[in-house]
Protein backbone atom coordinates (compact mmCIF):
# COMPACT_ATOMS: atom_id res chain seq x y z
CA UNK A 1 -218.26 238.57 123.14
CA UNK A 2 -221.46 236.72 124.51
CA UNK A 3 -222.14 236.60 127.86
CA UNK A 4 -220.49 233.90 130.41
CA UNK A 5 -223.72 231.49 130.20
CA UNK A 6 -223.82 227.60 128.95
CA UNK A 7 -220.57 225.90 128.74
CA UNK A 8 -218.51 229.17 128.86
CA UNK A 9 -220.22 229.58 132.35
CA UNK A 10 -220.01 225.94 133.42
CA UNK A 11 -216.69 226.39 132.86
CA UNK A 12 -215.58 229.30 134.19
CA UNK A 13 -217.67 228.06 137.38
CA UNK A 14 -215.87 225.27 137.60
CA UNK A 15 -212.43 226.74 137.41
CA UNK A 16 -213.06 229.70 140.04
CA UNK A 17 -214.40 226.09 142.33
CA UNK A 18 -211.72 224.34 141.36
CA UNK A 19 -208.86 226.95 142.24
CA UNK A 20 -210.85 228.49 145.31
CA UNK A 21 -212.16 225.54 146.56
CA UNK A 22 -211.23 222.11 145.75
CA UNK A 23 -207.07 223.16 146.45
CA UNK A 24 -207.79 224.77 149.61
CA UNK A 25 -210.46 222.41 151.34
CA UNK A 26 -213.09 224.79 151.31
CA UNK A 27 -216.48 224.20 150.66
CA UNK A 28 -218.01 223.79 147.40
CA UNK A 29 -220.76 226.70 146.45
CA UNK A 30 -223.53 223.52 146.76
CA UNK A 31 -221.83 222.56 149.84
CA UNK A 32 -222.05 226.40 151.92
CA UNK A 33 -225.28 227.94 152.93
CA UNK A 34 -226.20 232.14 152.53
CA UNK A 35 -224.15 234.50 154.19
CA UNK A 36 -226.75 236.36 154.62
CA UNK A 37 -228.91 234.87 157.15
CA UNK A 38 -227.92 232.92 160.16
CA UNK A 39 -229.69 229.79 159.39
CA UNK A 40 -227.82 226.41 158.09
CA UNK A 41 -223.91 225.80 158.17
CA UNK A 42 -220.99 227.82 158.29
CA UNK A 43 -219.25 227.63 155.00
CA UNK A 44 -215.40 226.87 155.09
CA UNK A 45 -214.33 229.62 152.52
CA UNK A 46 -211.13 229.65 150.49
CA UNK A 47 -209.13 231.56 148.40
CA UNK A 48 -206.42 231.42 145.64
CA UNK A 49 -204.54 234.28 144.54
CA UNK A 50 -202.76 234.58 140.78
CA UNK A 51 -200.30 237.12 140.29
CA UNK A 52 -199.37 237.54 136.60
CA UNK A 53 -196.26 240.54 135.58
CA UNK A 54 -197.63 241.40 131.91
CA UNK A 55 -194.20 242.79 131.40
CA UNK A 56 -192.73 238.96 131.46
CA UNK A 57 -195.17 238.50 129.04
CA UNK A 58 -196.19 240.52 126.13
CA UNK A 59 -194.56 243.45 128.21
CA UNK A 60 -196.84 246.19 129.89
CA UNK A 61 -197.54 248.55 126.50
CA UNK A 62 -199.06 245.22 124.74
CA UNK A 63 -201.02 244.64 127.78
CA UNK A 64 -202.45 247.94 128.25
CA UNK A 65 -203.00 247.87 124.40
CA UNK A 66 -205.27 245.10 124.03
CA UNK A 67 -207.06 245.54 127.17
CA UNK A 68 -208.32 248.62 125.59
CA UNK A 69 -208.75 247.21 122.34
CA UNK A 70 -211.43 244.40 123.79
CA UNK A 71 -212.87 247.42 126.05
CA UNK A 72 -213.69 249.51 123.60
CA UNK A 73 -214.48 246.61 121.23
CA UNK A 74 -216.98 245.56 123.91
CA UNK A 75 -218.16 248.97 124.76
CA UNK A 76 -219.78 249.11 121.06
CA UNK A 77 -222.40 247.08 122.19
CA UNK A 78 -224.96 249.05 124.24
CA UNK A 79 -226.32 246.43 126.41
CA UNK A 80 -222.53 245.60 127.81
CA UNK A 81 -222.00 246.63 131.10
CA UNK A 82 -218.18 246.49 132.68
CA UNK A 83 -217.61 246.66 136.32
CA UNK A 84 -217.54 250.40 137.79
CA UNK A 85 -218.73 252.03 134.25
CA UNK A 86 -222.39 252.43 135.75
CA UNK A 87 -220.90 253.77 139.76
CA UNK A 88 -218.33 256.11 137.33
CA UNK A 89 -221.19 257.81 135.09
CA UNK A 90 -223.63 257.94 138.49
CA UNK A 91 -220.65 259.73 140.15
CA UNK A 92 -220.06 262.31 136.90
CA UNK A 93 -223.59 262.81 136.54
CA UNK A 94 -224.01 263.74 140.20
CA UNK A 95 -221.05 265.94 139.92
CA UNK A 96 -222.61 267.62 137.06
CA UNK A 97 -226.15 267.86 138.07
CA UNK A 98 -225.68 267.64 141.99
CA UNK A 99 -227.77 265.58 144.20
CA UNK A 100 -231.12 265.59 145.43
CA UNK A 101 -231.23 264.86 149.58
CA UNK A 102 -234.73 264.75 150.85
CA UNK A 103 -235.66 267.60 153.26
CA UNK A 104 -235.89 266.03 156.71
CA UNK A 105 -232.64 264.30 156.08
CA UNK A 106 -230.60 267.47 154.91
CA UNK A 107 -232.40 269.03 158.19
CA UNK A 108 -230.96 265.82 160.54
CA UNK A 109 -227.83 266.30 158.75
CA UNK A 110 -227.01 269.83 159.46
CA UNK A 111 -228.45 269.67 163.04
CA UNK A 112 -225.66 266.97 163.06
CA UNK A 113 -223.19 269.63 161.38
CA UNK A 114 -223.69 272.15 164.19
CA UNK A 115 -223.63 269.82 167.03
């Protein structure tokens, strides 16, 4: 799999605008200014939900089958990175090796533990 740039992207863009956007009145990503700051307007967001039952599909086992088939297809190449795999191995490795909290803060937190 290649990554979602070019016409993939374009296209996926334009889907995700079309669905959350152009069918409920929000505004357009060029349209909307940063949530971030408080500068420029306020965007009118939108959403769109899709709920698919694999089971009236290809039924749940296929599902769950090919999912991991394209995961672990994908996971062969070391420079893909799938949502939550780099928070998940953070989290093991800090279960594993603990976690190193800077002096003064472990001091302010167990003043805060005996107050």
């Amino acid at each position: 799999m290649l990554p979602a740039g070019g016409v993939k992207g374009a296209m996926l863009a334009l889907i995700v605008e079309l669905l959350c956007c152009a069918l409920t009145g929000a505004s357009f990503g060029f349209e909307a200014d940063s949530f971030f700051t408080d500068d420029g307007n306020r965007p009118r967001i939108g959403q769109a939900f899709m709920i698919i039952d694999p089971a009236a599909l290809a039924g749940r086992k296929v599902f769950h089958e090919r999912m991991e088939t394209l995961i672990a297809t994908m996971l062969q190449d070391a420079e893909v990175r799938l949502p939550g795999y780099r928070r998940l191995a953070l989290a093991a490795k800090a279960r594993e090796e603990g976690l190193e909290v800077p002096a003064p803060l472990l001091a302010e937190l167990e003043g805060l533990a005996q107050a």
